[in-house]
Structures are given as C-alpha cells and as structure tokens.
PDB file of N, CA and C in Angstrom:
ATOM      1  N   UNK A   1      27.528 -48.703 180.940  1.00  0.00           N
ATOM      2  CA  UNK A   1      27.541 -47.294 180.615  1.00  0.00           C
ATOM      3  C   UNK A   1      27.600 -47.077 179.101  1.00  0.00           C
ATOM      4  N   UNK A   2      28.500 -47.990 178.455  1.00  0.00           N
ATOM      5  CA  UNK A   2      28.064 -47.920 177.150  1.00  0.00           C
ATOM      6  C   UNK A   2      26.881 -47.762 176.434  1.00  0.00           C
ATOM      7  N   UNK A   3      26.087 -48.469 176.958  1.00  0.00           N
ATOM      8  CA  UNK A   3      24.804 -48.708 176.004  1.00  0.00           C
ATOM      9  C   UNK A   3      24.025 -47.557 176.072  1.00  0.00           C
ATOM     10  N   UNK A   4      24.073 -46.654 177.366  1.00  0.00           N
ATOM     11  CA  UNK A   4      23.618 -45.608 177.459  1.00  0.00           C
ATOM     12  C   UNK A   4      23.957 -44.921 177.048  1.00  0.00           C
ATOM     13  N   UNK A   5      25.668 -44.516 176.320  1.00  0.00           N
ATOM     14  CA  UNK A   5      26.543 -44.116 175.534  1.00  0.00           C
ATOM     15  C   UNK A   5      25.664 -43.500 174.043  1.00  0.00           C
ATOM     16  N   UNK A   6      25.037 -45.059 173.505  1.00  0.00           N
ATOM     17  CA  UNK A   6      24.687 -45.065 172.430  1.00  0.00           C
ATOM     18  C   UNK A   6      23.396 -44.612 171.973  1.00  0.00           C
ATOM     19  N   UNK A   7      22.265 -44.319 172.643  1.00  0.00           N
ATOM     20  CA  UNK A   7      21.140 -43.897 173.083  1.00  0.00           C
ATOM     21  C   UNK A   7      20.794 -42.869 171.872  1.00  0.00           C
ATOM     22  N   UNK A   8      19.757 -42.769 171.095  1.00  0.00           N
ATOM     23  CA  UNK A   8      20.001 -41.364 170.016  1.00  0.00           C
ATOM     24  C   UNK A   8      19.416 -40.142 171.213  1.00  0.00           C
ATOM     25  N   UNK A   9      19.817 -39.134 170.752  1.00  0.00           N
ATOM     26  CA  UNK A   9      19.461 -37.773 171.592  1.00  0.00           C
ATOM     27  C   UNK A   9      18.071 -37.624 170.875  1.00  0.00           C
ATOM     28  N   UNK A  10      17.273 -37.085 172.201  1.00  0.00           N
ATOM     29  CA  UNK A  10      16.106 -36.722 172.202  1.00  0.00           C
ATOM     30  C   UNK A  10      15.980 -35.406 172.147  1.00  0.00           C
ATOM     31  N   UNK A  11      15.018 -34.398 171.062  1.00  0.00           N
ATOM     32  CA  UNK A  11      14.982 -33.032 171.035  1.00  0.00           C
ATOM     33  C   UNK A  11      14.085 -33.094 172.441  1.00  0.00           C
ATOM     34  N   UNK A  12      13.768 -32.316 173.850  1.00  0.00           N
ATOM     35  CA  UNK A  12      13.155 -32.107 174.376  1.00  0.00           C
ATOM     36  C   UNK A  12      11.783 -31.108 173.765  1.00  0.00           C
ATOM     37  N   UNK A  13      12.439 -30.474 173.223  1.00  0.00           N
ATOM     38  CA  UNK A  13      11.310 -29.416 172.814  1.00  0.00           C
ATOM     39  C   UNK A  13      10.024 -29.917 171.720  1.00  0.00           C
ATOM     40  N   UNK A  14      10.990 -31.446 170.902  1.00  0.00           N
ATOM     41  CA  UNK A  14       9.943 -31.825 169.838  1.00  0.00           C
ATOM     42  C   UNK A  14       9.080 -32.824 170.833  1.00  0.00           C
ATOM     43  N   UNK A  15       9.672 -33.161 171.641  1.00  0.00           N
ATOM     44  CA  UNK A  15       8.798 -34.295 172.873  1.00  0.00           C
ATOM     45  C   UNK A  15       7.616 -33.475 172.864  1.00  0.00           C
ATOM     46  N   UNK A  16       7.813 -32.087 173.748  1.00  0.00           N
ATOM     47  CA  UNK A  16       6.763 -31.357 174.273  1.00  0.00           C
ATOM     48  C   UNK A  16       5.611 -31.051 173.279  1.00  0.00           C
ATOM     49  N   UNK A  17       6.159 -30.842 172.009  1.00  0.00           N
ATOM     50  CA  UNK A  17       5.612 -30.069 171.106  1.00  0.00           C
ATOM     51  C   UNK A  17       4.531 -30.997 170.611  1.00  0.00           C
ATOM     52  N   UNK A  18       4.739 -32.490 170.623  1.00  0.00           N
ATOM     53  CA  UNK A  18       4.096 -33.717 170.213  1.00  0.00           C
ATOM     54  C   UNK A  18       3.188 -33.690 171.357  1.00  0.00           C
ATOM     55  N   UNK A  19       3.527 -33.525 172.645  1.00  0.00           N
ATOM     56  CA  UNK A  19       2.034 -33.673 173.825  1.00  0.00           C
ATOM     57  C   UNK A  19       1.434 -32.753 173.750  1.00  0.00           C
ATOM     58  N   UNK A  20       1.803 -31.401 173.596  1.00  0.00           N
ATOM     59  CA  UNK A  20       0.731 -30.801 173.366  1.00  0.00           C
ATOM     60  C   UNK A  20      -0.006 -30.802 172.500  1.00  0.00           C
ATOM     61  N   UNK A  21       0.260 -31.529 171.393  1.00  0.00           N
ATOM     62  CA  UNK A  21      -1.012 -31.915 170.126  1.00  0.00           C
ATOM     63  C   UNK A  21      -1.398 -32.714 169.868  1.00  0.00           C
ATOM     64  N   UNK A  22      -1.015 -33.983 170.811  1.00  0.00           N
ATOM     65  CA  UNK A  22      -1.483 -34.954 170.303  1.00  0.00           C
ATOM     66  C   UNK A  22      -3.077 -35.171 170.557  1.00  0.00           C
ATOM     67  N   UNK A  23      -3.637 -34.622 171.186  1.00  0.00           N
ATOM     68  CA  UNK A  23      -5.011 -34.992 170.989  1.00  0.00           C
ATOM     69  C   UNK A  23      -6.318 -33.914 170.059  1.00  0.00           C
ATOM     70  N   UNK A  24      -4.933 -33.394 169.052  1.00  0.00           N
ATOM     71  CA  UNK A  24      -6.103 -32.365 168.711  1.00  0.00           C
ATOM     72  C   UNK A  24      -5.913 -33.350 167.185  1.00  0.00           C
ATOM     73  N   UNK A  25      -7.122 -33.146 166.451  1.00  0.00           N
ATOM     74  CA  UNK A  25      -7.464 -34.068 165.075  1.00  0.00           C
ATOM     75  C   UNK A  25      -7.294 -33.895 163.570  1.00  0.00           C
ATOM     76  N   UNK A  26      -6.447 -32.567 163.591  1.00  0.00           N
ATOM     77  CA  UNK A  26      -6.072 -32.129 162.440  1.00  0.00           C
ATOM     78  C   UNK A  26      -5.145 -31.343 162.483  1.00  0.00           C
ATOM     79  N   UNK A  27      -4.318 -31.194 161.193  1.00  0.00           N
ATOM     80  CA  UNK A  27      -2.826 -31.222 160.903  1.00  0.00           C
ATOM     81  C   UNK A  27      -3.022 -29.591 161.137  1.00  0.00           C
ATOM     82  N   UNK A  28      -4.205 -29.078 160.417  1.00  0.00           N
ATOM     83  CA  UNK A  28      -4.069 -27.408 160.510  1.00  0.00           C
ATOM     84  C   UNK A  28      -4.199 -26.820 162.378  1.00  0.00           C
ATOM     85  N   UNK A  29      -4.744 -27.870 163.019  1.00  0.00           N
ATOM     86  CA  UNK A  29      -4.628 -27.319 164.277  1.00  0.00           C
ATOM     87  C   UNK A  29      -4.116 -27.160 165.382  1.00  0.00           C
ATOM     88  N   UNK A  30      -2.728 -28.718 165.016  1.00  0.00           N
ATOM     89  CA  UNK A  30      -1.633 -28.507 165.732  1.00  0.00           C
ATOM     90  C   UNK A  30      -0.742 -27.929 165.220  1.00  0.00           C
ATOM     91  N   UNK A  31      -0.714 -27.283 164.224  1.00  0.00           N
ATOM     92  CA  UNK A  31       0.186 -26.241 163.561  1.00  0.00           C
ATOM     93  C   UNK A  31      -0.309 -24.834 164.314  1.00  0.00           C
ATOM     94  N   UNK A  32      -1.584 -24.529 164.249  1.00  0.00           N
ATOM     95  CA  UNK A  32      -2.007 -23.110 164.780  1.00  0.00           C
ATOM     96  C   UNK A  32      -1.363 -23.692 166.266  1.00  0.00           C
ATOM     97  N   UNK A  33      -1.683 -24.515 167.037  1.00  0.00           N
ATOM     98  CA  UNK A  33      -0.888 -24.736 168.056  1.00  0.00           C
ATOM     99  C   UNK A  33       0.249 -24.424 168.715  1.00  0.00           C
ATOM    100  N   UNK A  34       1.225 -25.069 167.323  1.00  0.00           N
ATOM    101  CA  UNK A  34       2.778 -25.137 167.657  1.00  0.00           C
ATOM    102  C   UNK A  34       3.659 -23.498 167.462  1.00  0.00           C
ATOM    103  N   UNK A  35       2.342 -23.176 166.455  1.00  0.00           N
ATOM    104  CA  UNK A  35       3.083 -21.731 165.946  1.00  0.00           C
ATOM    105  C   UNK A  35       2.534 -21.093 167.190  1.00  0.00           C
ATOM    106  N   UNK A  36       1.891 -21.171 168.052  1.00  0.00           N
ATOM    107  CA  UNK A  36       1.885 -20.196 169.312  1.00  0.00           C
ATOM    108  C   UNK A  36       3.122 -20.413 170.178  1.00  0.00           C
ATOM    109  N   UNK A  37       3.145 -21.829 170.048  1.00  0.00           N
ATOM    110  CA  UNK A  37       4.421 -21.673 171.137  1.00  0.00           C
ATOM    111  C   UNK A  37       6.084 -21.555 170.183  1.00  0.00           C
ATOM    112  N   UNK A  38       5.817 -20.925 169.148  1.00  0.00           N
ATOM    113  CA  UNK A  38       6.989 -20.806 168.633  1.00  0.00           C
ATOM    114  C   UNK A  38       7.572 -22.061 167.928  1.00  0.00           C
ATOM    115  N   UNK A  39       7.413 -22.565 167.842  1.00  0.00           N
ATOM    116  CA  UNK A  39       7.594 -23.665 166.553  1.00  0.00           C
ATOM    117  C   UNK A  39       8.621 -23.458 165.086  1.00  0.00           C
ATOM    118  N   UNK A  40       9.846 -23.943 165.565  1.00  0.00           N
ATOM    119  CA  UNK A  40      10.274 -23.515 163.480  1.00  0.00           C
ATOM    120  C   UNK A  40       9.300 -24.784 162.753  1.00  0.00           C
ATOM    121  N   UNK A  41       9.226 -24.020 161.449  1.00  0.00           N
ATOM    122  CA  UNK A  41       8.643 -24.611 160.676  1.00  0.00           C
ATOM    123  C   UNK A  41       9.220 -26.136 160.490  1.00  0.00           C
ATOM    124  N   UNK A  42      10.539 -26.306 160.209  1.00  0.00           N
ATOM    125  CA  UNK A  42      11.056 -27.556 160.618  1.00  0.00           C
ATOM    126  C   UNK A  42      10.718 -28.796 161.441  1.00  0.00           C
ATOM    127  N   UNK A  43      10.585 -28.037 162.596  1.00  0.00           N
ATOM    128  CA  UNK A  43      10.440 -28.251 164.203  1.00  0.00           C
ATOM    129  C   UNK A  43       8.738 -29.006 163.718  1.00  0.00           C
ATOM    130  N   UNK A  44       8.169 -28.334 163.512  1.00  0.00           N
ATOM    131  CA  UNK A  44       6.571 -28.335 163.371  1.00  0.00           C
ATOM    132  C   UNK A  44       6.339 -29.567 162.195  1.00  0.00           C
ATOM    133  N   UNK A  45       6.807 -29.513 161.483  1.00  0.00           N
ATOM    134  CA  UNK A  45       7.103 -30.688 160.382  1.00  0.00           C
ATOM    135  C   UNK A  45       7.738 -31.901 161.144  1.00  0.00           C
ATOM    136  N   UNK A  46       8.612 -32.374 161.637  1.00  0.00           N
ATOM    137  CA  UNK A  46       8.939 -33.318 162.065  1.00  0.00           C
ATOM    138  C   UNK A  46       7.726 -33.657 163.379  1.00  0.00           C
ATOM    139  N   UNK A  47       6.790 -32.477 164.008  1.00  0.00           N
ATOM    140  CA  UNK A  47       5.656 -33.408 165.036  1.00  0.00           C
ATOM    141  C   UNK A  47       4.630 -33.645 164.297  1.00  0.00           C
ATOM    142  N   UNK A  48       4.686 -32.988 162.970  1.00  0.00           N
ATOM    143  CA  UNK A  48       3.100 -33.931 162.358  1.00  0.00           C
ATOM    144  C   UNK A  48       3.354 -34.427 161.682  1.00  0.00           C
ATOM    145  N   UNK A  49       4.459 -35.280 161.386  1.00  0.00           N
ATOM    146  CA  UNK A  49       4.771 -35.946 160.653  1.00  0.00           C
ATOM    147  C   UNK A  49       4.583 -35.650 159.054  1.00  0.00           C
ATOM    148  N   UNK A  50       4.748 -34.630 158.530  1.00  0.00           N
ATOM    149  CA  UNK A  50       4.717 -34.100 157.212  1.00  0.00           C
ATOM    150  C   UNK A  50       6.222 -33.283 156.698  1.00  0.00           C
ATOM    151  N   UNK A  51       5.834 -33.156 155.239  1.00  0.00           N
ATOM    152  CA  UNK A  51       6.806 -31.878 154.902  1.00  0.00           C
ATOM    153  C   UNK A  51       7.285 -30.260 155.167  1.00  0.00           C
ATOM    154  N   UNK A  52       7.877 -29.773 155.238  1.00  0.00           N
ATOM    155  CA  UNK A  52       8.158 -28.422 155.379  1.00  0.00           C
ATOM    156  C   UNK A  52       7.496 -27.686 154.884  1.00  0.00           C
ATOM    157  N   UNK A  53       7.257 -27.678 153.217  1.00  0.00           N
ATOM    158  CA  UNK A  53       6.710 -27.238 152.511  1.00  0.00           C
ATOM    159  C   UNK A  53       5.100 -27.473 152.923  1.00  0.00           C
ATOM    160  N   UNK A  54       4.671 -28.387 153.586  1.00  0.00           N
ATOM    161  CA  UNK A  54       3.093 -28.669 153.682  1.00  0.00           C
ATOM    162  C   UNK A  54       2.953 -27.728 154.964  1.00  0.00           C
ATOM    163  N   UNK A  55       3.605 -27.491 155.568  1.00  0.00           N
ATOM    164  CA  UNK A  55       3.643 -26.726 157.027  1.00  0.00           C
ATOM    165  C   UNK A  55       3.747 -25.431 157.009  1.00  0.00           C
ATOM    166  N   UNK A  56       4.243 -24.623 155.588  1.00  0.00           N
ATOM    167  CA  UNK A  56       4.401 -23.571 155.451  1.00  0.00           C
ATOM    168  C   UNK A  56       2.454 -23.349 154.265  1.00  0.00           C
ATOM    169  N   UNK A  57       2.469 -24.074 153.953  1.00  0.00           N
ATOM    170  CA  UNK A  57       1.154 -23.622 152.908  1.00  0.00           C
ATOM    171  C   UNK A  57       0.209 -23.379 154.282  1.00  0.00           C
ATOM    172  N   UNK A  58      -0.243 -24.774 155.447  1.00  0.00           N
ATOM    173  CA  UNK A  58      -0.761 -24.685 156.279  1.00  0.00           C
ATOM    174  C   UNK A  58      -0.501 -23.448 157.210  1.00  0.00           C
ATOM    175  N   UNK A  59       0.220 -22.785 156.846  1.00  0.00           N
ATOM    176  CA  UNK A  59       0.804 -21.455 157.570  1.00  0.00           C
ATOM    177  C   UNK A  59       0.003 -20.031 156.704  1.00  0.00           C
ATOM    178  N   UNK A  60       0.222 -20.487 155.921  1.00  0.00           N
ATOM    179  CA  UNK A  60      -0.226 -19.239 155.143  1.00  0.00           C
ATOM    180  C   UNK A  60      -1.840 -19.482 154.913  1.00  0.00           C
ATOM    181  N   UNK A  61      -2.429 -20.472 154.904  1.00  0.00           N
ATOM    182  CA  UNK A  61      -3.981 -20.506 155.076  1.00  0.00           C
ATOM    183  C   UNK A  61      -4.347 -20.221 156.273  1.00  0.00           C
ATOM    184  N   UNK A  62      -3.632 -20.446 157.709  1.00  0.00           N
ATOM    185  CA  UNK A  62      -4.146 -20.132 158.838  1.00  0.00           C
ATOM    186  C   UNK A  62      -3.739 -18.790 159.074  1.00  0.00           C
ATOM    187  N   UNK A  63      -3.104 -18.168 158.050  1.00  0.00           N
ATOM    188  CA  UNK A  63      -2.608 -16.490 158.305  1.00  0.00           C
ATOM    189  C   UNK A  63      -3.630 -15.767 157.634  1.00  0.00           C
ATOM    190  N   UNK A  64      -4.185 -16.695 156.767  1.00  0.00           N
ATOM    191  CA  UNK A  64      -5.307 -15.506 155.683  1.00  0.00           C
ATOM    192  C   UNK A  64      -6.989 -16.167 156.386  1.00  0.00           C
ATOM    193  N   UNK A  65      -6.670 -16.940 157.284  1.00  0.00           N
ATOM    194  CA  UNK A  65      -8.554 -16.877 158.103  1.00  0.00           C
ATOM    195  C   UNK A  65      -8.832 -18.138 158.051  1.00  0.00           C
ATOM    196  N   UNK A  66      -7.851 -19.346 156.858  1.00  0.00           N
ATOM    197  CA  UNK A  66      -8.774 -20.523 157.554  1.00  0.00           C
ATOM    198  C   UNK A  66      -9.169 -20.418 155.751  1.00  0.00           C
TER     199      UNK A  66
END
C-alpha cells in the first residue's frame, strides 16, 4: 500500500486536455482547442509543452483572426 502511497497525483483534466490534442499538428490549434473547453492558460501551457507567456501571445493572434 505504500508504494501506491507514493504515486505523484495526476491532474485528470490535463490527461484529457492532452487526448484531445494530441493528434492535431500545431501548437496554435490545440490552443484554439483547449480554449474551447476552457483551459487556464497555465493548464494549456503545461499540455503543449511550452510557456505561459507563449500561450497567451498564441491567444491573442487566434483572437485577432489568425
């Protein structure tokens, strides 16, 4: 029971957030993605493996058309 003790906690929500994008091919489009299903910017940064700051610029280009 210990070892299961020690286990790191899994966000469920960043699990999900990673299958639903993993098969799309660019960073700007699992962001338009994640921000549908509500995504903190945080949140959204830790599934594409980038910065906060890169997730918020990618935010504001997909807010002004791309």
């Amino acid at each position: 029971m210990d070892e299961v003790e020690k286990l790191p906690q899994v966000d469920l929500a960043i699990v999900l957030g990673y299958i639903a994008t993993k098969d799309l091919t660019t960073t700007e489009k699992k962001v338009a993605v994640l921000i549908q299903l509500g995504f903190s910017n945080k949140d959204i940064a830790k599934i594409c493996g980038t910065a906060e700051n890169a997730i918020r610029a990618l935010k504001s280009k997909i807010k002004k058309g791309g």
